[in-house]
N, C-alpha and C. Protein backbone atom coordinates (compact mmCIF):
# COMPACT_ATOMS: atom_id res chain seq x y z
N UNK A 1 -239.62 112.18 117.82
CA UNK A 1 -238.91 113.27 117.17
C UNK A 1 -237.43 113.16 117.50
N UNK A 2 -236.72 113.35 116.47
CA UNK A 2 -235.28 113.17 116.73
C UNK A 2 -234.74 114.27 117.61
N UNK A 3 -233.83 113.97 118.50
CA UNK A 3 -232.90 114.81 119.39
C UNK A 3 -232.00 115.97 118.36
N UNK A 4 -232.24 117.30 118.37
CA UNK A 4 -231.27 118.19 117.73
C UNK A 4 -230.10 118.33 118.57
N UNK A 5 -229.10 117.59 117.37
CA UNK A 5 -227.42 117.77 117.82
C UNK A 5 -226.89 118.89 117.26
N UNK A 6 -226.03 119.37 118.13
CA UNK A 6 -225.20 120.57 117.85
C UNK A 6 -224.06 120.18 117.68
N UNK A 7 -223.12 120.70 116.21
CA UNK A 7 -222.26 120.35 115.32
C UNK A 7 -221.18 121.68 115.48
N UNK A 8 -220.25 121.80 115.13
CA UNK A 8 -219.31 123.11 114.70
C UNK A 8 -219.30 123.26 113.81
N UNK A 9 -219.05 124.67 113.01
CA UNK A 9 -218.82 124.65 111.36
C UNK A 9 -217.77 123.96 110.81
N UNK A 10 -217.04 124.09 111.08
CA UNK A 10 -215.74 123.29 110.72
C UNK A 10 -216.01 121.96 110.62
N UNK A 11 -216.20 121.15 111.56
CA UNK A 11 -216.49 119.75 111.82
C UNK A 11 -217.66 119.13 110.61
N UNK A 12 -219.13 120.02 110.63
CA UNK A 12 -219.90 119.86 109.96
C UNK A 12 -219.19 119.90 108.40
N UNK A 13 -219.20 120.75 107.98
CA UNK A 13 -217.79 121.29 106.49
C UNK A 13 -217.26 119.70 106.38
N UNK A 14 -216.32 119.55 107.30
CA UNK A 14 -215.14 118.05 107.18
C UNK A 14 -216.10 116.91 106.97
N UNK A 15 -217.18 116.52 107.39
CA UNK A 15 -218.13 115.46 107.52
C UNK A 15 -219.77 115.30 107.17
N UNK A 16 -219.58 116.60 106.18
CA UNK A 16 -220.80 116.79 105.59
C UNK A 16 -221.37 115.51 104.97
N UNK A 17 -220.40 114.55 104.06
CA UNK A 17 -220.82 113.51 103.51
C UNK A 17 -221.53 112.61 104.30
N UNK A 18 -220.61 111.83 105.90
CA UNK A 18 -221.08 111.74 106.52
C UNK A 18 -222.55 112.00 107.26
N UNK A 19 -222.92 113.35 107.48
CA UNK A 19 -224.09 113.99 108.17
C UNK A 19 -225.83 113.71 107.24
N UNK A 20 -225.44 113.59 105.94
CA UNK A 20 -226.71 113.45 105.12
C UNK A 20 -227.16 112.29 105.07
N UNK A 21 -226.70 111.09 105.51
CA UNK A 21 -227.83 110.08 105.20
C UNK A 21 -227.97 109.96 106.79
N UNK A 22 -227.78 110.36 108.00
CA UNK A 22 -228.42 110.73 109.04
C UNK A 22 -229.46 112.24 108.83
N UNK A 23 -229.24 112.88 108.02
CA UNK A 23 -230.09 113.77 107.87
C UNK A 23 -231.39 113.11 107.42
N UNK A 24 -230.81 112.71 106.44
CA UNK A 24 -232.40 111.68 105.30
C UNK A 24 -233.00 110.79 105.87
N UNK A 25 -232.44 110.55 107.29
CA UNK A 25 -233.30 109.81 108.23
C UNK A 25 -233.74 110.37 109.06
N UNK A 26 -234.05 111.51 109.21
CA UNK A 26 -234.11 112.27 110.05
C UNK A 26 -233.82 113.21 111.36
N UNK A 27 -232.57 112.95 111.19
CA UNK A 27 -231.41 113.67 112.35
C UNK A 27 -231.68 114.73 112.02
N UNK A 28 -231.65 116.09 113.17
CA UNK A 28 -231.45 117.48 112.93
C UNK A 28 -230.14 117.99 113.30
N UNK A 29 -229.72 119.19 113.16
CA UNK A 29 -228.45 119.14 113.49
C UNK A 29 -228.22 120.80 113.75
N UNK A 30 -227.67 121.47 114.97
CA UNK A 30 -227.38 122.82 114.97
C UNK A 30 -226.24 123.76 114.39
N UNK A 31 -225.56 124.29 113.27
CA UNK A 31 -224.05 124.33 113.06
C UNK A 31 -224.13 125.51 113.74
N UNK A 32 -223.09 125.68 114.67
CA UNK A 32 -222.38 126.59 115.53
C UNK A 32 -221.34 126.90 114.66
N UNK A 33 -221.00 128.29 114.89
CA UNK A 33 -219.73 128.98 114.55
C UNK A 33 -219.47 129.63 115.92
N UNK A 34 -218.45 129.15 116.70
CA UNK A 34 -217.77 129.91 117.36
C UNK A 34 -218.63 129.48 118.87
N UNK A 35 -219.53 128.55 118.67
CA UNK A 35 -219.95 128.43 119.57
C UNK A 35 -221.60 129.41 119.76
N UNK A 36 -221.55 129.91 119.15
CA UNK A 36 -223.20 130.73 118.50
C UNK A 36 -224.05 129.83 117.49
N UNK A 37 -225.01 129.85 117.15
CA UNK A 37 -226.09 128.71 116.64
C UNK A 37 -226.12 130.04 115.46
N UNK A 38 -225.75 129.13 114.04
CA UNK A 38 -225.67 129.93 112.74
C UNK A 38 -226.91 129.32 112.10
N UNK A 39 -227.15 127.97 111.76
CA UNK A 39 -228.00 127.17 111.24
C UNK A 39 -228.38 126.12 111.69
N UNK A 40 -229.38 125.89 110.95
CA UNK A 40 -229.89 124.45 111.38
C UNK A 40 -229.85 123.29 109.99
N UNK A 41 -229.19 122.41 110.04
CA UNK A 41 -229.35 121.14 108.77
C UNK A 41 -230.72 120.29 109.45
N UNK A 42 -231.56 120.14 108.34
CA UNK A 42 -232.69 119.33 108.42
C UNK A 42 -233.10 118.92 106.91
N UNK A 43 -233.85 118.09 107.44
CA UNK A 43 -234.26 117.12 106.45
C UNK A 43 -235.02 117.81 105.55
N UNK A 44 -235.11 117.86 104.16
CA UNK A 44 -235.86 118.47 103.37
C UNK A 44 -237.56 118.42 103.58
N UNK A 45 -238.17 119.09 103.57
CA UNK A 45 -239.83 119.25 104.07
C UNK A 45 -240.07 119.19 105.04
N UNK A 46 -239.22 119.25 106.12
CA UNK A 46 -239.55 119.15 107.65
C UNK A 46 -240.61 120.02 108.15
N UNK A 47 -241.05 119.84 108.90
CA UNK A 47 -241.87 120.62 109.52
C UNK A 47 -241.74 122.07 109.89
N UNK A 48 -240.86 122.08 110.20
CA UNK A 48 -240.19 123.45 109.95
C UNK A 48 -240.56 124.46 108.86
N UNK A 49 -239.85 124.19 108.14
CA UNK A 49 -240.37 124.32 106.47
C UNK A 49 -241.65 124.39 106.13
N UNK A 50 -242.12 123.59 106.31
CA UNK A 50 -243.58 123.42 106.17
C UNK A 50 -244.55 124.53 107.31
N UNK A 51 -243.94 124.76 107.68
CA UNK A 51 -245.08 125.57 108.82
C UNK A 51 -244.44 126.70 108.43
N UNK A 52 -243.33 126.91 107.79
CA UNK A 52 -243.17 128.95 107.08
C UNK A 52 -243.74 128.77 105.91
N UNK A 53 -243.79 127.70 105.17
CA UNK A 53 -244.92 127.86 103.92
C UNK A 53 -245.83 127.80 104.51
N UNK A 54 -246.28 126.99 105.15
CA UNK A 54 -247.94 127.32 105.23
C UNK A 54 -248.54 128.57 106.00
N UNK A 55 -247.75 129.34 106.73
CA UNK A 55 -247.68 130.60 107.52
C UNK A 55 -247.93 131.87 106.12
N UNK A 56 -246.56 131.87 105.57
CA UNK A 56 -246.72 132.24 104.07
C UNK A 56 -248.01 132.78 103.45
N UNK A 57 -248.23 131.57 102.96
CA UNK A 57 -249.71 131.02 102.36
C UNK A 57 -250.94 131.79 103.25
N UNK A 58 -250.97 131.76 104.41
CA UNK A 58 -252.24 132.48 105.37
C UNK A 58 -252.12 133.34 104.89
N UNK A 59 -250.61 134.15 105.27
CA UNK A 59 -250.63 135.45 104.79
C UNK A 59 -251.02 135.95 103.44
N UNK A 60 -250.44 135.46 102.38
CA UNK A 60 -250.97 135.94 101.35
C UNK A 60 -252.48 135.97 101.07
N UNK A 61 -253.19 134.89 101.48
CA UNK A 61 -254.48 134.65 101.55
C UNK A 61 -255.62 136.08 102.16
N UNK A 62 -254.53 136.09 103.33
CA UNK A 62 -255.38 136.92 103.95
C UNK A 62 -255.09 138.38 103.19
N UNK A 63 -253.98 138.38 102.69
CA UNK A 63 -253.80 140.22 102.18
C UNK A 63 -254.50 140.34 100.98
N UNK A 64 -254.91 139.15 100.30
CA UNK A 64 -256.04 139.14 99.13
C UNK A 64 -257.18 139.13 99.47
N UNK A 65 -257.75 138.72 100.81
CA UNK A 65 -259.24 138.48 100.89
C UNK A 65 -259.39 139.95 101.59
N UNK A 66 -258.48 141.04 102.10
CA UNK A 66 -258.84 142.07 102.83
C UNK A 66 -258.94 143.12 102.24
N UNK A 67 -260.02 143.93 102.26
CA UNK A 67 -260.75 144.88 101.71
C UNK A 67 -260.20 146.60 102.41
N UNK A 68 -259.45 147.45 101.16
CA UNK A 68 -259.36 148.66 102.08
C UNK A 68 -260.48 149.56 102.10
N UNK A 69 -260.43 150.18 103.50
CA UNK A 69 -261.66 151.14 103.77
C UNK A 69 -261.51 152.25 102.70
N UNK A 70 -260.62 152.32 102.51
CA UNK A 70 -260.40 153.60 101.06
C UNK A 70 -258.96 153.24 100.45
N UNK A 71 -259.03 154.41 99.30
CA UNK A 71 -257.16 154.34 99.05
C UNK A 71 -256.64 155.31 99.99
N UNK A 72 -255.61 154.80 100.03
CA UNK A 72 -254.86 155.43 101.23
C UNK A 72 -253.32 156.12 100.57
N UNK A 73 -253.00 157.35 101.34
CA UNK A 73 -251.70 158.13 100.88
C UNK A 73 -251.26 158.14 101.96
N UNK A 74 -249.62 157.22 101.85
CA UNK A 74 -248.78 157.12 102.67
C UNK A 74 -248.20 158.61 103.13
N UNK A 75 -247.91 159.09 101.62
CA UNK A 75 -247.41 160.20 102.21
C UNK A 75 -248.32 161.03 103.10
N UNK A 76 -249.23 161.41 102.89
CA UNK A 76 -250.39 162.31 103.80
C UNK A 76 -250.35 161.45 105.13
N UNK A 77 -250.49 160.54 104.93
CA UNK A 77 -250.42 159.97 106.58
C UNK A 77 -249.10 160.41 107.36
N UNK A 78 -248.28 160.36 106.60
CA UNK A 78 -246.52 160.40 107.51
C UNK A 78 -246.59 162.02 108.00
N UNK A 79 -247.32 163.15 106.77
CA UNK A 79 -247.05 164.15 107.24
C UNK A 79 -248.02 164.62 107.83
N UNK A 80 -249.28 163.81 108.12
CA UNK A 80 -250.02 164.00 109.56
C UNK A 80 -249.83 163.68 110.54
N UNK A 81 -249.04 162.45 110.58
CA UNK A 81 -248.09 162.40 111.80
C UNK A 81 -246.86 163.41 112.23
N UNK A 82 -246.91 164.24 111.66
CA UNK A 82 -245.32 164.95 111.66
C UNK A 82 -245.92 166.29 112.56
N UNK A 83 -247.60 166.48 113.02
CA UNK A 83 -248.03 167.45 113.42
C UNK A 83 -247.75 167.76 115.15
């Protein structure tokens, strides 16, 4: 797995051309602003990516396969909590 380097915004910005065919090989890269971690540049489908789609995907799965015990009223609930 490639080492994630940490970049500046600025720097990254000036040498973006540069940074993508190390990206497309798989370099990761952190852009800092100010010294705070803003983003991350990665390779398109990374794993990353791939594991919030497929996280995603559970979820939706699961909010379709789950059955409510009744219909439910938000509002009546909020103002039974309000007791």
């Amino acid at each position: 797995m490639p080492q994630l380097l940490t970049i500046g915004a600025c720097e990254a910005k000036t040498h973006l051309a540069d940074l993508m065919p190390q990206v497309r090989s798989g370099q990761e890269f952190t852009i800092t602003q100010r010294g705070e971690p803003v983003a991350d540049l990665l390779p398109a489908g990374s794993g990353v990516r791939q594991a919030g789609r497929a996280a995603a995907l559970k979820m939706r799965r699961f909010m379709a396969d789950v059955q409510t015990r009744a219909p439910c009223d938000i509002k009546a609930l909020i103002e039974e909590g309000r007791d």
